[in-house]
C-alpha atoms as a PDB file:
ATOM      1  CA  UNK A   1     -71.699  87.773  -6.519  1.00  0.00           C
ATOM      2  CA  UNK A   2     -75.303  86.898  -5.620  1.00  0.00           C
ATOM      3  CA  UNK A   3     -75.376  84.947  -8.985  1.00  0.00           C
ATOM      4  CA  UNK A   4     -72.678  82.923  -7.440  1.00  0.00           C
ATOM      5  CA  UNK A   5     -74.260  82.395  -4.460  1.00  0.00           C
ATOM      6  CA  UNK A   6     -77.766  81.042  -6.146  1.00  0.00           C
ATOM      7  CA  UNK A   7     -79.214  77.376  -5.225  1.00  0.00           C
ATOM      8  CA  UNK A   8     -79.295  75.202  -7.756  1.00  0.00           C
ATOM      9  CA  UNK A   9     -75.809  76.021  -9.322  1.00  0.00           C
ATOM     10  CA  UNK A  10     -72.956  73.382 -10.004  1.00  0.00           C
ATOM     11  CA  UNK A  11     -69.701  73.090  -7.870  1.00  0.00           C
ATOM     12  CA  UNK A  12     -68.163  74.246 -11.111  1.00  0.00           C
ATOM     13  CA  UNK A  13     -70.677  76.632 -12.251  1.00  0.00           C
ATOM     14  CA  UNK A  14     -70.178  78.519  -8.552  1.00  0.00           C
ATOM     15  CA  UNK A  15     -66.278  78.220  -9.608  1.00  0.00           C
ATOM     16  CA  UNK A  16     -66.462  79.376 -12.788  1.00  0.00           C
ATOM     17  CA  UNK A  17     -68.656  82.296 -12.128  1.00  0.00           C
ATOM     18  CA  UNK A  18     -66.260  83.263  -8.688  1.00  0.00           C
ATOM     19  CA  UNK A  19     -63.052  83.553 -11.461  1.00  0.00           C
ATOM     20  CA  UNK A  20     -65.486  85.669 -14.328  1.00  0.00           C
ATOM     21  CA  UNK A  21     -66.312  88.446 -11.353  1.00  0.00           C
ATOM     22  CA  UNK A  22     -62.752  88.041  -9.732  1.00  0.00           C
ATOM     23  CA  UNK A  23     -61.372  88.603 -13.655  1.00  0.00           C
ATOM     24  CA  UNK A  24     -63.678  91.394 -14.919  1.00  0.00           C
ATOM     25  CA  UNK A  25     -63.536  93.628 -11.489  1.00  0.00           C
ATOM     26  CA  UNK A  26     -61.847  96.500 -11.310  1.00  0.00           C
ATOM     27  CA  UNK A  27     -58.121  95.810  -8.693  1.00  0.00           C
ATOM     28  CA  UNK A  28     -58.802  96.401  -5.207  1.00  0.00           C
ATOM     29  CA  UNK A  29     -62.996  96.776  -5.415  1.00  0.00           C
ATOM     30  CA  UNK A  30     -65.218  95.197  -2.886  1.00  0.00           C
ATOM     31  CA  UNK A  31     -66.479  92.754  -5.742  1.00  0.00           C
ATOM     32  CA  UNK A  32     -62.956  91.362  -6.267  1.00  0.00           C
ATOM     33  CA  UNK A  33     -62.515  90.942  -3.112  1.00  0.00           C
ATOM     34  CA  UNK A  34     -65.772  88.587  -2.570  1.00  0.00           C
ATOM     35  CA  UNK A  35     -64.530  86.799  -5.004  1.00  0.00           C
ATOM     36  CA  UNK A  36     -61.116  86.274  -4.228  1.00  0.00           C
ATOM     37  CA  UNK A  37     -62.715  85.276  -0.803  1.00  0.00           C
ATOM     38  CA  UNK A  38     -65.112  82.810  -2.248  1.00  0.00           C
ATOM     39  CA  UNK A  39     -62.000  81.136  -4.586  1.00  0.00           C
ATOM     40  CA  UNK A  40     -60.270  80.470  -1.071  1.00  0.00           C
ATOM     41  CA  UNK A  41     -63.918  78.863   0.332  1.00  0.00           C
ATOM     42  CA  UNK A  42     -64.170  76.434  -2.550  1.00  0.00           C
ATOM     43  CA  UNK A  43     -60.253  75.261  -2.799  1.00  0.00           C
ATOM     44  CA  UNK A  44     -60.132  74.454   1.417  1.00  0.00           C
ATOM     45  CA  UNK A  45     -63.257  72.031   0.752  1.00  0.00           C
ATOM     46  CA  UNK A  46     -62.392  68.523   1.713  1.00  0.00           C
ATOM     47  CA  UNK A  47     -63.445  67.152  -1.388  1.00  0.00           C
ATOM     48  CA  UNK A  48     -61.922  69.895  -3.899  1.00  0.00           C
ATOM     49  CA  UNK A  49     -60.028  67.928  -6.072  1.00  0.00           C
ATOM     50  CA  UNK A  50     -56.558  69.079  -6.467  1.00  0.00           C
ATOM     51  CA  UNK A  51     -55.898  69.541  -9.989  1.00  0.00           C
ATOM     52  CA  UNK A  52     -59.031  72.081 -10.168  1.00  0.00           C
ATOM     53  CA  UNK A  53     -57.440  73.972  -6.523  1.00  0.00           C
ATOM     54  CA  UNK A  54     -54.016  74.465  -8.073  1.00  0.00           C
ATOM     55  CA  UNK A  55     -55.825  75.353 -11.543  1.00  0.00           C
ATOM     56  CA  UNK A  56     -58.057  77.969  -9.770  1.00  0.00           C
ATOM     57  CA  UNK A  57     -54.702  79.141  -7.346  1.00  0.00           C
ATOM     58  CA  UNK A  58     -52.623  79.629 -10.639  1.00  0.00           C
ATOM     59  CA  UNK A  59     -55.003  81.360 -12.274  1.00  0.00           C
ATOM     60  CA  UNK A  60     -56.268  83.560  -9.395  1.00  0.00           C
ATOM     61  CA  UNK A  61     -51.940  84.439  -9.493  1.00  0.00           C
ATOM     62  CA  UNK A  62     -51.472  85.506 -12.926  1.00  0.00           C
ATOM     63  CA  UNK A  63     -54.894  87.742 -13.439  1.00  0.00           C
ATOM     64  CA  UNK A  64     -53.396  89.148 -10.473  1.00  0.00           C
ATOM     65  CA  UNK A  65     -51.793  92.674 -10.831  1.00  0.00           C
ATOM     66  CA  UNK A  66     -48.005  92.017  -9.491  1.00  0.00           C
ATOM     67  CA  UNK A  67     -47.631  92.052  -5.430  1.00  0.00           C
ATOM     68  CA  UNK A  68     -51.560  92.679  -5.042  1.00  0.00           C
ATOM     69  CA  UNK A  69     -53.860  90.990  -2.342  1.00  0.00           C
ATOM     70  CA  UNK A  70     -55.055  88.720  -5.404  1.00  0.00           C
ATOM     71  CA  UNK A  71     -51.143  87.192  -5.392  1.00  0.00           C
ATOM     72  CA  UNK A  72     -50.617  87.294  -1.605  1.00  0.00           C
ATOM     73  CA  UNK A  73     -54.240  85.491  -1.660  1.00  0.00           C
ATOM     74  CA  UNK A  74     -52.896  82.436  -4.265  1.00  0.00           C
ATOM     75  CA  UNK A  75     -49.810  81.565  -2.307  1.00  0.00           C
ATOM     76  CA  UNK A  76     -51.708  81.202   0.875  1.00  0.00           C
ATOM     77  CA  UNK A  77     -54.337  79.089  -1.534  1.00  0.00           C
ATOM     78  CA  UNK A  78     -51.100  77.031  -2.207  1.00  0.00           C
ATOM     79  CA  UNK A  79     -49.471  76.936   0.987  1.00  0.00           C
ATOM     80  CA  UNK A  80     -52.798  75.413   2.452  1.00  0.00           C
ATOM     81  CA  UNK A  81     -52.625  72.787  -0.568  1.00  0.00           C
ATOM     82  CA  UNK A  82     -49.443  71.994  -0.499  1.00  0.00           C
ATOM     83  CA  UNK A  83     -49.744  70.723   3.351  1.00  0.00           C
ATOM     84  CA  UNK A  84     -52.813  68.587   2.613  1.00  0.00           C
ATOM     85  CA  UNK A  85     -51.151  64.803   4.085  1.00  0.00           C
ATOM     86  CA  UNK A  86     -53.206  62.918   1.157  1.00  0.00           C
ATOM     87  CA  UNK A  87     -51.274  64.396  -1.558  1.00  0.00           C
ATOM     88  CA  UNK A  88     -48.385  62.166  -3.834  1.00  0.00           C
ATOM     89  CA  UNK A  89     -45.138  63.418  -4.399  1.00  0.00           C
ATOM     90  CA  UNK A  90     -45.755  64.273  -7.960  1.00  0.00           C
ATOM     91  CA  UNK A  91     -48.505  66.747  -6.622  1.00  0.00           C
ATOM     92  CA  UNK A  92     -46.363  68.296  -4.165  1.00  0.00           C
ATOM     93  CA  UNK A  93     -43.939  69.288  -6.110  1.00  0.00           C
ATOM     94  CA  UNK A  94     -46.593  71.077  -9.041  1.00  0.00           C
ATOM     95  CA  UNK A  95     -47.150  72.851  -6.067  1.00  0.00           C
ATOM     96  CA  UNK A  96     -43.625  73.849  -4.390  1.00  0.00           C
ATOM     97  CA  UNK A  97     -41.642  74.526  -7.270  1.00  0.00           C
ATOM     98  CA  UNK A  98     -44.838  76.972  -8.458  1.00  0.00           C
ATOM     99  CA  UNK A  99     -44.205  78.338  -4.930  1.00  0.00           C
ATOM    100  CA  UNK A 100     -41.153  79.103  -5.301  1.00  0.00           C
ATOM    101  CA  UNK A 101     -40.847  80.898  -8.689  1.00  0.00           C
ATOM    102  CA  UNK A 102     -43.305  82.951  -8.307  1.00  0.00           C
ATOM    103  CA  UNK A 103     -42.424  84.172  -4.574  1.00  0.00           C
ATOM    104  CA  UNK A 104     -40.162  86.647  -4.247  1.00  0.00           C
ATOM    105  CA  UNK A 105     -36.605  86.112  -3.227  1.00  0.00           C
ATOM    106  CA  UNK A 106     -36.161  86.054   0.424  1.00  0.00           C
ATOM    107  CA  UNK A 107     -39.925  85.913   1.317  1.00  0.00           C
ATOM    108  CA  UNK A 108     -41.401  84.183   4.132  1.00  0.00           C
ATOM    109  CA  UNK A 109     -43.356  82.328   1.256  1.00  0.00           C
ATOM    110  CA  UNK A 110     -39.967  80.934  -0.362  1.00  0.00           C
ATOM    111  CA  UNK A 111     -38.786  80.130   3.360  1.00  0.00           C
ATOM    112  CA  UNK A 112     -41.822  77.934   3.814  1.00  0.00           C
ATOM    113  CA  UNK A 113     -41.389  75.986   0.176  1.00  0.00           C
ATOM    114  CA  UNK A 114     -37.573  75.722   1.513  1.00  0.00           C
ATOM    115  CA  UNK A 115     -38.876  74.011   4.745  1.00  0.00           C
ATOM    116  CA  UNK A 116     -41.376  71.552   3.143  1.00  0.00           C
ATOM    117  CA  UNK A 117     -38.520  70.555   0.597  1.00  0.00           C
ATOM    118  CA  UNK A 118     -36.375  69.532   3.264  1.00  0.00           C
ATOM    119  CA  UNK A 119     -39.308  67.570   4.710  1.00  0.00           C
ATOM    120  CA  UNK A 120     -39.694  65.962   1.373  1.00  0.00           C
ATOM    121  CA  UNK A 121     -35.672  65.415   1.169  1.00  0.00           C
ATOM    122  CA  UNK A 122     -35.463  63.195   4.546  1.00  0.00           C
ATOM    123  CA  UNK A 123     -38.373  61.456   3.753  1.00  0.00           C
ATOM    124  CA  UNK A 124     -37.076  57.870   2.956  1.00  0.00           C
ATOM    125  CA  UNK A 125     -39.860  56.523   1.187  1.00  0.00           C
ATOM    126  CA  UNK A 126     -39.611  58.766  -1.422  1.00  0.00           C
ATOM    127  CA  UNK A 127     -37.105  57.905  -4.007  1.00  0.00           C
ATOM    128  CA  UNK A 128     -33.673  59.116  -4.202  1.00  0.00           C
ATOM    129  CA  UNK A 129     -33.871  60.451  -7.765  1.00  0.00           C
ATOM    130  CA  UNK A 130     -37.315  62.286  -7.012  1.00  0.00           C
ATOM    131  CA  UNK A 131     -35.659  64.028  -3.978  1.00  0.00           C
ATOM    132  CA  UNK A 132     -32.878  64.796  -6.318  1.00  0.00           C
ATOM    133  CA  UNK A 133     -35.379  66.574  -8.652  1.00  0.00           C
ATOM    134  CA  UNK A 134     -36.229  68.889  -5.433  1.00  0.00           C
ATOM    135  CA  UNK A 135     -32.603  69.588  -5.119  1.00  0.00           C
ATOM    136  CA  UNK A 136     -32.512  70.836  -8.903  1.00  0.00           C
ATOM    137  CA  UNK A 137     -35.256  73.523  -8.501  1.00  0.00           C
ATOM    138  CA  UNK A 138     -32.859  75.432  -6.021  1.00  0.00           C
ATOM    139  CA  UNK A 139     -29.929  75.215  -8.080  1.00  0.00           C
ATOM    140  CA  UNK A 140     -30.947  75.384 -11.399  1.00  0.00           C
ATOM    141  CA  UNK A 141     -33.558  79.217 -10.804  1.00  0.00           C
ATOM    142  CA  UNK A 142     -31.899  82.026 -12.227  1.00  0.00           C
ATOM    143  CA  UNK A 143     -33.998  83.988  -9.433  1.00  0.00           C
ATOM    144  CA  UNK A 144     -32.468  82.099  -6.553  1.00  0.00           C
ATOM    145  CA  UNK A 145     -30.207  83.742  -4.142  1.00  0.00           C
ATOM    146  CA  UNK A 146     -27.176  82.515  -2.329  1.00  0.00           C
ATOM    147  CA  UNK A 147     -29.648  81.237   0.568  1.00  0.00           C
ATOM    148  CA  UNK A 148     -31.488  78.888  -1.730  1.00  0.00           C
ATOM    149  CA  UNK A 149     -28.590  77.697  -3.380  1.00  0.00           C
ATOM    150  CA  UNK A 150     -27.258  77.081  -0.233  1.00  0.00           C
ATOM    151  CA  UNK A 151     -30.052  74.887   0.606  1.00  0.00           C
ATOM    152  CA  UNK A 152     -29.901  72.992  -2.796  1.00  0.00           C
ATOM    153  CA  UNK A 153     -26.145  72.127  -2.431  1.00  0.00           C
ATOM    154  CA  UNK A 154     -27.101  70.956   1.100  1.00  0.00           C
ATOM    155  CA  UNK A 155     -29.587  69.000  -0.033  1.00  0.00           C
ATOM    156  CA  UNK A 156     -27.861  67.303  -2.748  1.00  0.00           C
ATOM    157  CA  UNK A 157     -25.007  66.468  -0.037  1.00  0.00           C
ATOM    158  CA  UNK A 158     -27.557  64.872   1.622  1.00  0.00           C
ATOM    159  CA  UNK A 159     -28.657  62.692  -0.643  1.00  0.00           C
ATOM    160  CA  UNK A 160     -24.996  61.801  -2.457  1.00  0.00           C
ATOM    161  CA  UNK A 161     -21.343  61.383  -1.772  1.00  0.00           C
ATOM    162  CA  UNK A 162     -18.983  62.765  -3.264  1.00  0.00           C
ATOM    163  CA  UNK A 163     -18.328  62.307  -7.021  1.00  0.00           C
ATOM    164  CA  UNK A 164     -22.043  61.440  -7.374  1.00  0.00           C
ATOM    165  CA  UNK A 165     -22.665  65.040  -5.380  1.00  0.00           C
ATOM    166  CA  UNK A 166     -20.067  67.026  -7.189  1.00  0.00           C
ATOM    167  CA  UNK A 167     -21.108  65.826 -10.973  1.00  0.00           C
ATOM    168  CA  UNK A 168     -24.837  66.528 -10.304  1.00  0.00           C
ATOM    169  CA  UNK A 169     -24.084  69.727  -8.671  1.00  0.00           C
ATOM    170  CA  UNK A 170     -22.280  70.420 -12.498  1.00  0.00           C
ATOM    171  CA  UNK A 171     -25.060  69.263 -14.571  1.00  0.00           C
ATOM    172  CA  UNK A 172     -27.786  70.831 -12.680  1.00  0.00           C
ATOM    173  CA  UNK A 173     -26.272  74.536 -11.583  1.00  0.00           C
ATOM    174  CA  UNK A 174     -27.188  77.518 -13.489  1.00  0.00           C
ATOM    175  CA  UNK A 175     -25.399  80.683 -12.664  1.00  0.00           C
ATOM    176  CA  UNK A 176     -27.136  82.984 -10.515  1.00  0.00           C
ATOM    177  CA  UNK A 177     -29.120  86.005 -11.924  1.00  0.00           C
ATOM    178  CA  UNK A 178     -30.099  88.195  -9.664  1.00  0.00           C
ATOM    179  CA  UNK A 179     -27.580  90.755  -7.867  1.00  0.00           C
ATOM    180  CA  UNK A 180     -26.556  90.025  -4.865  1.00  0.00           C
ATOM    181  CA  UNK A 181     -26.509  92.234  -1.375  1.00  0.00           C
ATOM    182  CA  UNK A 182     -24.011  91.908   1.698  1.00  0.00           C
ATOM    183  CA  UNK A 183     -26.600  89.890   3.755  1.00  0.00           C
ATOM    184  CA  UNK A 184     -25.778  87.218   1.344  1.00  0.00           C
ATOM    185  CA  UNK A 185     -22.037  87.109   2.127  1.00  0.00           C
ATOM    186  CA  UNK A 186     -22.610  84.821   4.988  1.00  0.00           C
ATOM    187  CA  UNK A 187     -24.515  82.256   2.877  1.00  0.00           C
ATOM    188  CA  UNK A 188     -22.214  82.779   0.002  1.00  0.00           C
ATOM    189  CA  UNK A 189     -18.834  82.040   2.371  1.00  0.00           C
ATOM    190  CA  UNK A 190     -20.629  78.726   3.335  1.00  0.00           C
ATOM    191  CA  UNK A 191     -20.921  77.820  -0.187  1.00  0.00           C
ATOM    192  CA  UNK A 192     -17.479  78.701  -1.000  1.00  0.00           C
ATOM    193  CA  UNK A 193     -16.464  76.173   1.805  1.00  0.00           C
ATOM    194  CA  UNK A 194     -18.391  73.416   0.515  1.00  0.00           C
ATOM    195  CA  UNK A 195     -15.653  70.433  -0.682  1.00  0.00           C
ATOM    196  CA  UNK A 196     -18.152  69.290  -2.790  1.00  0.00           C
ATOM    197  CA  UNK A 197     -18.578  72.092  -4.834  1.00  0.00           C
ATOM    198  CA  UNK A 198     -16.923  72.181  -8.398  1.00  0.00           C
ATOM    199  CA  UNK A 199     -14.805  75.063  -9.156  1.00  0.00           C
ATOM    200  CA  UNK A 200     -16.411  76.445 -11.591  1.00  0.00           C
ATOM    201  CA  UNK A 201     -19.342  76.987  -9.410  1.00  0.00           C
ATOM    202  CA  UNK A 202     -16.342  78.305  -6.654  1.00  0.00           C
ATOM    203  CA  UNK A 203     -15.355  80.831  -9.090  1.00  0.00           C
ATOM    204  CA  UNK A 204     -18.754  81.858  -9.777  1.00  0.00           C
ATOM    205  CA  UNK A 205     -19.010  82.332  -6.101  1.00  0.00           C
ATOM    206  CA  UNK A 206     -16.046  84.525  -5.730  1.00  0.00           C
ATOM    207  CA  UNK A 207     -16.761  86.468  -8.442  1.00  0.00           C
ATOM    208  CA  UNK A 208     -20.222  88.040  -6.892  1.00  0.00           C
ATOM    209  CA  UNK A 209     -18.077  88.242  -3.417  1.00  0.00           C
ATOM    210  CA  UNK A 210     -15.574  90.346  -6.079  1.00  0.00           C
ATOM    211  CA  UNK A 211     -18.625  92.779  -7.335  1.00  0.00           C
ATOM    212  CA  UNK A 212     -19.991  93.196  -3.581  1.00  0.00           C
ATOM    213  CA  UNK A 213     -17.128  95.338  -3.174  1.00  0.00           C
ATOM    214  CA  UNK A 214     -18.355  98.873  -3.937  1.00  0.00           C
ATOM    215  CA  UNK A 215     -21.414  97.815  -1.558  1.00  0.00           C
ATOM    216  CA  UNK A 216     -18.939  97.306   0.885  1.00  0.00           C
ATOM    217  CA  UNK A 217     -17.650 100.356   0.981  1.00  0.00           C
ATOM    218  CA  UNK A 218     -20.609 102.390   1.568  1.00  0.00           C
ATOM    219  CA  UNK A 219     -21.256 100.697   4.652  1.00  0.00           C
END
């Protein structure tokens, strides 16, 4: 880490050297750890540019073993990002929908990303497709649960009427993957009772409801 820390070096030779040492030290060791810490230092610089800070968040995420500090340490990386006020749309959403695949379901993380697409979704200056396309993310994950799919139905019935809402709920949806559990019925009998939704989608709905019976009984 000293290397790193040497005058004379580049912004990107300081970078570059910060993800070699976070990449070839052993998990959990005080070396990765310096590094992880110096990755966060050089991303929250005023002047980092932003394809480089998601670049080195991303990457810092995948050499990551699964649920480490080294994960938990890139989706803060991107949380901070994704609030920076001089970012474009375009930007934000690399950011979000990277966010929200890679956090797990029901995480405060995927909360957050849920809370800055609504932002994004009642913010008139953006266009109405664009929103639209932050609507898709939540219905179209096969990782999503009830909750965010939920919020993407919401979303799209907040940006369309009726047939418009109901045909892009069609072309968009993809059916849920994950299992559900009984602290989804709530969120599930909400989107049952949504007019909008096709019935198809309805069916889908009652179906899981269906297979949440044997949880059910050993309550």
């Amino acid at each position: 880490m000293n290397l790193a820390l040497r005058p004379g070096l580049s912004f990107e030779q300081v970078l570059q050297i910060a993800l070699i040492l976070y990449q070839s030290s052993p998990s959990k060791s005080r070396e990765r750890q310096s590094a992880s810490e110096l990755l966060l230092h050089l991303t929250q610089q005023p002047d980092f540019p932003f394809e480089q800070a998601l670049h080195v968040a991303q990457k810092l995420y995948l050499l990551s073993p699964n649920k480490s500090s080294g994960q938990q340490q890139s989706i803060r990386m991107l949380l901070a990002l994704v609030q920076k006020p001089d970012l474009i749309f375009e930007q934000v959403m690399q950011v979000a929908q990277f966010l929200y695949w890679k956090s797990p379901v029901g995480s405060e993380e995927r909360q957050q990303v849920a809370h800055i697409s609504w932002e994004l979704i009642q913010n008139q200056t953006i266009p109405v497709h664009s929103r639209l396309e932050i609507a898709a993310v939540f219905l179209a994950s096969k990782n999503a649960n009830s909750q965010d799919r939920l919020n993407g139905v919401k979303m799209v019935n907040h940006l369309l009427q009726g047939e418009s809402a109901a045909h892009f709920l069609k072309e968009h949806w993809q059916p849920i993957g994950i299992k559900a559990n009984v602290s989804e019925i709530s969120s599930i009998a909400e989107l049952v009772r949504q007019d909008v939704l096709p019935t198809e989608i309805r069916d889908e709905m009652y179906r899981i409801l269906f297979d949440m019976i044997p949880q059910l009984g050993n309550l």
